[in-house]
Each structure stands twice: as C-alpha cells, then as structure tokens.
C-alpha atoms as a PDB file:
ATOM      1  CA  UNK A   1    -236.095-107.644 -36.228  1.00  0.00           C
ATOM      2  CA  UNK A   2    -233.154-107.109 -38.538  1.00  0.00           C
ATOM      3  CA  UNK A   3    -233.618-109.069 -41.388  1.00  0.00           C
ATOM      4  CA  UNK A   4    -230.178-111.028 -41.569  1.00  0.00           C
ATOM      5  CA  UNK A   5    -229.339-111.556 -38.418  1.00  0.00           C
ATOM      6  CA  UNK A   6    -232.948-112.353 -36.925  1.00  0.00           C
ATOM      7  CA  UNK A   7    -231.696-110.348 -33.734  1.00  0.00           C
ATOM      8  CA  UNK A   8    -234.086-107.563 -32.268  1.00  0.00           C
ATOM      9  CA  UNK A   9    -233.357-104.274 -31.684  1.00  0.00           C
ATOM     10  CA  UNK A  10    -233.568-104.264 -27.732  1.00  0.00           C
ATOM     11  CA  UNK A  11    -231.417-107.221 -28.467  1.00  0.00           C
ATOM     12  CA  UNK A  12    -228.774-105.416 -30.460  1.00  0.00           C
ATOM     13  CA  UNK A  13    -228.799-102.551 -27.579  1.00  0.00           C
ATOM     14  CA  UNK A  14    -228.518-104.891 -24.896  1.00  0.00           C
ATOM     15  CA  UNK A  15    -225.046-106.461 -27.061  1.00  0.00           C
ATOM     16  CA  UNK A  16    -224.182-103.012 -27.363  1.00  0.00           C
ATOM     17  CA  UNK A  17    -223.935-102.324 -23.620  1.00  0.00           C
ATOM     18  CA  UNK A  18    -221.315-105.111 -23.572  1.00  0.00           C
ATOM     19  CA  UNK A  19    -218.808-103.156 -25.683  1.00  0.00           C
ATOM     20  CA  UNK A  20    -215.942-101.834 -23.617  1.00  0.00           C
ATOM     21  CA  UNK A  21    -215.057 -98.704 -25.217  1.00  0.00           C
ATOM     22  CA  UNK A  22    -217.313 -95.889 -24.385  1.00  0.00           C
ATOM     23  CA  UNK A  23    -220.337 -95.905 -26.904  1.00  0.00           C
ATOM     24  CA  UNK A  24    -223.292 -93.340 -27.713  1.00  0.00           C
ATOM     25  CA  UNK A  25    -225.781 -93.688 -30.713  1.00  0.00           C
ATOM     26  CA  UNK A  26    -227.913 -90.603 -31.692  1.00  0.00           C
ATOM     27  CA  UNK A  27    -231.540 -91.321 -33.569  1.00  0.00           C
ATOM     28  CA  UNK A  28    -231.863 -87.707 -35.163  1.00  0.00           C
ATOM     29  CA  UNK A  29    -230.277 -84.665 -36.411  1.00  0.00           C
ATOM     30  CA  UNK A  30    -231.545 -83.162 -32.887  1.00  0.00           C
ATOM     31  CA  UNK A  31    -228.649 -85.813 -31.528  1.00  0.00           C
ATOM     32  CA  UNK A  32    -231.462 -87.706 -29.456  1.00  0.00           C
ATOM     33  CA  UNK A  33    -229.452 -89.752 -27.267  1.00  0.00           C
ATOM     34  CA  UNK A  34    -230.937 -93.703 -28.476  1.00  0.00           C
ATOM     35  CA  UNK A  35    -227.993 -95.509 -26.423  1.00  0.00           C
ATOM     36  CA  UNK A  36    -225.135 -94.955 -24.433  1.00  0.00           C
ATOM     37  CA  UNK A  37    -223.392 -97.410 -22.652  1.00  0.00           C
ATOM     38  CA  UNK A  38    -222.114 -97.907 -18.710  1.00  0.00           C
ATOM     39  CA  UNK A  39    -218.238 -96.275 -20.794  1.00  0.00           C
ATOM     40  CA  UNK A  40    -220.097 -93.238 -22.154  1.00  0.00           C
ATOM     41  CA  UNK A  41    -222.640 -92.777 -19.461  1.00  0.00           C
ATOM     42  CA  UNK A  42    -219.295 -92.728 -16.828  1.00  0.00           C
ATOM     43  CA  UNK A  43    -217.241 -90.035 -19.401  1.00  0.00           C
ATOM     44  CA  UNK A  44    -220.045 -88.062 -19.364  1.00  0.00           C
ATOM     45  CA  UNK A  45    -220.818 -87.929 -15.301  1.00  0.00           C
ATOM     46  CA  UNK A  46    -224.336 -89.287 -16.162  1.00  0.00           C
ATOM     47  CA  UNK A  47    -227.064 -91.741 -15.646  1.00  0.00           C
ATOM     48  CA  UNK A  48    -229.413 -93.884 -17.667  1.00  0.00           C
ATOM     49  CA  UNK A  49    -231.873 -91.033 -17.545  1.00  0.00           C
ATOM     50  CA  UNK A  50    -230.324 -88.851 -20.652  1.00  0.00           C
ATOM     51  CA  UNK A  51    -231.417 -91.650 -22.994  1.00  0.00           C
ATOM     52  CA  UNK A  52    -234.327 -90.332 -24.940  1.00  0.00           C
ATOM     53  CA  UNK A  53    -232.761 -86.788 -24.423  1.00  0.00           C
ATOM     54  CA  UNK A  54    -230.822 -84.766 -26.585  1.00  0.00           C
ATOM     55  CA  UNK A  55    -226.999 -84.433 -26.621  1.00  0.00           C
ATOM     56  CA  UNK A  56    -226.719 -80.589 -25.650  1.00  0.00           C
ATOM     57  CA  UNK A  57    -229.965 -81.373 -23.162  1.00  0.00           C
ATOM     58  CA  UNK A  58    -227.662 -84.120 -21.291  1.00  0.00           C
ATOM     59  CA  UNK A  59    -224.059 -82.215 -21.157  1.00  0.00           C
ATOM     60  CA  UNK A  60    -225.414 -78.208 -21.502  1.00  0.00           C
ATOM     61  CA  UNK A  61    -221.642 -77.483 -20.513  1.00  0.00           C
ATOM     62  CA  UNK A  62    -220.963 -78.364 -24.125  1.00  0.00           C
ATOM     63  CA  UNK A  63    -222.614 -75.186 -24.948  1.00  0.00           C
ATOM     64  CA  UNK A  64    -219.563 -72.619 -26.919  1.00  0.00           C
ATOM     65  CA  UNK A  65    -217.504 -76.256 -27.157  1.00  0.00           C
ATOM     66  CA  UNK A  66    -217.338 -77.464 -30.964  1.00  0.00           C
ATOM     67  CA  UNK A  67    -219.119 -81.047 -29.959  1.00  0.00           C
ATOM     68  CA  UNK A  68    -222.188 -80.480 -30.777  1.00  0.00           C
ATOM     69  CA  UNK A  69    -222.063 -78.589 -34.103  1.00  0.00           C
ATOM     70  CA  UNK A  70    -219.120 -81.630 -34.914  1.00  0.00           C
ATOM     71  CA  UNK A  71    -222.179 -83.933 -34.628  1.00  0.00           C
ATOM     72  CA  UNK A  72    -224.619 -81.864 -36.328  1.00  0.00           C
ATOM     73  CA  UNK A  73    -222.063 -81.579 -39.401  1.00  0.00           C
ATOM     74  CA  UNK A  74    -221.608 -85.628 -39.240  1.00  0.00           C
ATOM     75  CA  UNK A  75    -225.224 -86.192 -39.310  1.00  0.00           C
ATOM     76  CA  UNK A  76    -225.900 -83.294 -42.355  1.00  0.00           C
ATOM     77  CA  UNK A  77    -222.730 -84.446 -44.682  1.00  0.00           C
ATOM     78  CA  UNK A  78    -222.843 -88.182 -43.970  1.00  0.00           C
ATOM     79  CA  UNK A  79    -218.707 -87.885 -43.218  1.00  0.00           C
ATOM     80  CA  UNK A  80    -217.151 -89.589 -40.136  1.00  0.00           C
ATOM     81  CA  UNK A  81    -215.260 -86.994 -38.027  1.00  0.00           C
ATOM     82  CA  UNK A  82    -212.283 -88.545 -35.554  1.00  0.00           C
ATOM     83  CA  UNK A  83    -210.217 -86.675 -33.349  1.00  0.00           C
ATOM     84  CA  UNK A  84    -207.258 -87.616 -30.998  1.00  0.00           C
ATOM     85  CA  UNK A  85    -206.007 -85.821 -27.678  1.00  0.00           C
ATOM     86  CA  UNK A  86    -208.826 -83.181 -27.734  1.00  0.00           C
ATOM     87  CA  UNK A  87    -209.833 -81.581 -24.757  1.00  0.00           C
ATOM     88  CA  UNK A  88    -213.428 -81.259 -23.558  1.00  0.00           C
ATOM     89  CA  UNK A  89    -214.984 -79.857 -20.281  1.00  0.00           C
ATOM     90  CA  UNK A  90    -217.687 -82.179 -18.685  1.00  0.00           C
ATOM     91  CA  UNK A  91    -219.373 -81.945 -15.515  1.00  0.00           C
ATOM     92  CA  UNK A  92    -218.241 -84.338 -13.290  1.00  0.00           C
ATOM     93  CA  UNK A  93    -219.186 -84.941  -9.257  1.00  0.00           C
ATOM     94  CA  UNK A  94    -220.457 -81.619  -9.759  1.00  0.00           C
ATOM     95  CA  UNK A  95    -217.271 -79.891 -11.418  1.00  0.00           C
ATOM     96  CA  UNK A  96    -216.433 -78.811 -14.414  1.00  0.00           C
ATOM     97  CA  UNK A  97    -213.393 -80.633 -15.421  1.00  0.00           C
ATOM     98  CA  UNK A  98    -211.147 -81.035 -18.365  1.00  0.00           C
ATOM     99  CA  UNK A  99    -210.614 -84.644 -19.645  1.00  0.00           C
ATOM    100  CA  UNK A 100    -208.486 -85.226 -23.195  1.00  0.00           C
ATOM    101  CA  UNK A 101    -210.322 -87.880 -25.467  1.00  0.00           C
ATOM    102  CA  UNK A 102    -209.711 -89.849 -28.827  1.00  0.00           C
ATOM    103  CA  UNK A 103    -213.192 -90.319 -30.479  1.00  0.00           C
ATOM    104  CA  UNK A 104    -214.925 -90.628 -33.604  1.00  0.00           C
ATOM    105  CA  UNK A 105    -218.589 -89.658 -34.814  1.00  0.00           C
ATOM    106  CA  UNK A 106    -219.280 -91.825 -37.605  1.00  0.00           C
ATOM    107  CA  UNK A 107    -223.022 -91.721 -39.695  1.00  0.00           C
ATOM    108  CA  UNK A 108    -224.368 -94.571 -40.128  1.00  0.00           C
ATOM    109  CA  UNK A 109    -226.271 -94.359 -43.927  1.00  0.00           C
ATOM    110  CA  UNK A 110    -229.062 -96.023 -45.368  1.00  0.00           C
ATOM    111  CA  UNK A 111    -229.234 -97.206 -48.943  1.00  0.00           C
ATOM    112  CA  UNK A 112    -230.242 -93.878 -50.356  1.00  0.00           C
ATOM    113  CA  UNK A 113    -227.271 -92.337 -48.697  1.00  0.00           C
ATOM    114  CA  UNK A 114    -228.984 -90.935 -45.948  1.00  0.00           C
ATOM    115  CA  UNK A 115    -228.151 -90.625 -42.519  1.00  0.00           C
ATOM    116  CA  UNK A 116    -230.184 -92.876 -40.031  1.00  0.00           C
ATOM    117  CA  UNK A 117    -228.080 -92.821 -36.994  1.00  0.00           C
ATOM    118  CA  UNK A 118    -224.750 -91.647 -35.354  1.00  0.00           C
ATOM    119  CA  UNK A 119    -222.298 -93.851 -33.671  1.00  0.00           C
ATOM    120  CA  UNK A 120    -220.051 -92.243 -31.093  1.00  0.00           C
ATOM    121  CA  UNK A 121    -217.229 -93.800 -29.662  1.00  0.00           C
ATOM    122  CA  UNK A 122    -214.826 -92.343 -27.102  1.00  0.00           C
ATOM    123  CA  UNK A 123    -211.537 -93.673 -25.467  1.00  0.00           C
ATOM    124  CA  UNK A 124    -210.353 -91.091 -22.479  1.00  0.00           C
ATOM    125  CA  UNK A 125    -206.651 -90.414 -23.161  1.00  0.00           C
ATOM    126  CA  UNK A 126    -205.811 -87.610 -20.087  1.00  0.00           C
ATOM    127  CA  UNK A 127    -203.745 -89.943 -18.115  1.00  0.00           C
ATOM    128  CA  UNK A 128    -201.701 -90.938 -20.922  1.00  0.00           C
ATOM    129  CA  UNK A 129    -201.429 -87.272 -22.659  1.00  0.00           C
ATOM    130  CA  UNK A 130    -200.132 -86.217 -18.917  1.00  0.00           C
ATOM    131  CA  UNK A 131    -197.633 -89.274 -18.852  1.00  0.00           C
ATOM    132  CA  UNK A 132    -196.694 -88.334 -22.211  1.00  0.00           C
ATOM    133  CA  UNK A 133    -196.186 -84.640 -21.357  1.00  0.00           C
ATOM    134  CA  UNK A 134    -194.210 -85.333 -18.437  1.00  0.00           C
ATOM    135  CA  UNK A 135    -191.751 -87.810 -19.813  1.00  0.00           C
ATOM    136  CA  UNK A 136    -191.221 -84.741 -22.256  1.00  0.00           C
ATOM    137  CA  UNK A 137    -190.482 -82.396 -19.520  1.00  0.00           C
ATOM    138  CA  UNK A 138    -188.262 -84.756 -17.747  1.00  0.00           C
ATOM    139  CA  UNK A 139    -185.918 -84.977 -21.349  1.00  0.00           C
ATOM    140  CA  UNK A 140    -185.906 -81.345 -21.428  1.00  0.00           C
ATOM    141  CA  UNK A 141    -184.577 -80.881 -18.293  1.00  0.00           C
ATOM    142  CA  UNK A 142    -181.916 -83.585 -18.729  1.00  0.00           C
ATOM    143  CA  UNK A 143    -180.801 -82.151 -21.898  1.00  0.00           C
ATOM    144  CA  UNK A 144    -180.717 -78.850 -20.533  1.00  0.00           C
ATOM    145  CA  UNK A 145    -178.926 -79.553 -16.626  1.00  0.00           C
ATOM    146  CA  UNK A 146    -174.771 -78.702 -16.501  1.00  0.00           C
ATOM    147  CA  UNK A 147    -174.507 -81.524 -14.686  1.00  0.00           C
ATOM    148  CA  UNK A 148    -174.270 -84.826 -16.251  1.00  0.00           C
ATOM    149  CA  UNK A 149    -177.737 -86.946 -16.444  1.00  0.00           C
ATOM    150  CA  UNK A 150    -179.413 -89.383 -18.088  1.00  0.00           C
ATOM    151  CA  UNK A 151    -182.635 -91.238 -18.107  1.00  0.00           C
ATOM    152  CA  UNK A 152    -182.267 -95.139 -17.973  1.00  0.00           C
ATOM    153  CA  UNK A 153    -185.026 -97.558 -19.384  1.00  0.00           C
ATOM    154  CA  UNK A 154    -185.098-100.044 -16.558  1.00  0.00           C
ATOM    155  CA  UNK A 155    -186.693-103.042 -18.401  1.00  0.00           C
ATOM    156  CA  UNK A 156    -184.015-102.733 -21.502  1.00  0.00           C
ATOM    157  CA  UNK A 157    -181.273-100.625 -19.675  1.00  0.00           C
ATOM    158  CA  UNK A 158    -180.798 -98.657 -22.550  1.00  0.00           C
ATOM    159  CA  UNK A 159    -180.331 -94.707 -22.433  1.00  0.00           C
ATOM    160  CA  UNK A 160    -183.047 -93.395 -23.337  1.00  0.00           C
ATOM    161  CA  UNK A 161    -182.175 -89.459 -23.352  1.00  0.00           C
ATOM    162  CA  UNK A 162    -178.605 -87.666 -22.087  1.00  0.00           C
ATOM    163  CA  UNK A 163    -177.548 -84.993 -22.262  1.00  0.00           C
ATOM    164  CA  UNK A 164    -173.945 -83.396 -23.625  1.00  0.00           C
ATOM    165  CA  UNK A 165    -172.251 -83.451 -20.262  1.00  0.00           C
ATOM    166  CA  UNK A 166    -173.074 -87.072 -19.764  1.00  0.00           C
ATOM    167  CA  UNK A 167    -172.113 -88.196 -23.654  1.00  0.00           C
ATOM    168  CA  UNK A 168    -169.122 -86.606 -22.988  1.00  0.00           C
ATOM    169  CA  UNK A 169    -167.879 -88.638 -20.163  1.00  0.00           C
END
C-alpha cells in the first residue's frame, strides 16, 4: 500500500489501464515490461502476455532500432528522453510496418536519486505527419503551376496559399 494515498498497487495498475494515451512501465534496467495498457499493448501489435517480459523480448524487431538503448540510457542517467514524429518499425498483423510516434521515457527516482521504474508514454502521430506532408505537397504544387491556383480554407474562406499567377490577377 502506498503510504499517502492508502491505494494498492494492483489498485494503482488497474487506474493505470484507464489512461487513454498509450502507457508502458518498466521494473528494471532489463526493461521488464510491469504494465502496459489496452493504448500500448494495440501500438505494439501485442497481448497481455508480454507483461512480465522484457522490452526487446516483446518487440525483437526493435533489434538495430535506437529504442531500446534510449531506454537503457533513461534508466542508467535518471534523464527523461522525449521525441516527436519519430519513426519506428513494429510488427503488426504479422507485418513489419512503419508508424511515426511522439513519446517520452521518463525515470521515475527514488529519494536517493535512483531509478525505480520507467514510465513510457506514446501518442501515434502517422496520420497526422502524412496529413501534414501532404498539405505541404499540395502548396508546392500551387506555388509552382503556370496556371493560376489557390487553396481556399473553407471554414474561414481565407487564402491560404497562391501562387504568383493568381496574386497577380
């Protein structure tokens, strides 16, 4: 039981599981997996069966990707690492896929300054990097067409790119 809060640990797992951006705690510097949620269980293809497993034993296609030694730096120096847009291959349905994700590894310390614990927390960002890459596109080729064009915002009607031809009209 923690001693403020009077709440057990199961209990404190099972509020955990409630949380709706993907979450992973890991117990050791071998990156035992103590928790993941339904978020991080569905990022990483898995089940409920990689808990009590290690990190690299639960995704091995992390192998030559910098995730794990990221972790294993977290847990030895004590310093959060966060990263946005960064791409990682997971198996998924089978696959090996590329997703983009914003996350953060952040040790969690004891009084002494040690680290007890990892907290990992990932939001997947690939369908809003690919939004965000097309939109690009589509100004470039505005700005660059000899014919007149522009792109209209159609909730505030307000030009949002144009290119020379059409500024000139």
């Amino acid at each position: 039981m923690t001693e403020r809060t009077g709440l057990k640990q199961n209990q404190l797992l099972k509020i955990l599981q409630y949380v709706t951006e993907a979450t992973a705690v890991y117990s050791d510097a071998e990156l035992t997996i103590a928790f993941a949620n339904e978020g991080m269980l569905r990022i990483w293809g898995k089940g409920q069966r990689v808990i009590g497993g290690t990190f690299e034993a639960a995704l091995p296609e992390m192998k030559g990707q910098p995730f794990t030694q990221l972790l294993k730096s977290a847990w030895a120096t004590g310093e959060t690492y966060s990263a946005t847009a960064t791409a990682a291959q997971i198996v998924v349905d089978g696959r090996l896929q590329t997703f983009y994700f914003d996350f953060i590894y952040r040790p969690l310390l004891d009084a002494q300054g040690k680290t007890y614990a990892i907290l990992h927390t990932a939001t997947e960002v690939s369908a809003l990097l690919a939004l965000q890459l097309a939109e690009q596109r589509l100004q470039q080729l505005v700005a660059s067409s000899p014919v007149g064009m522009c792109i209209i915002d159609g909730y505030d009607l307000v030009i949002g790119t144009a290119n020379e031809q059409m500024l000139a009209i």
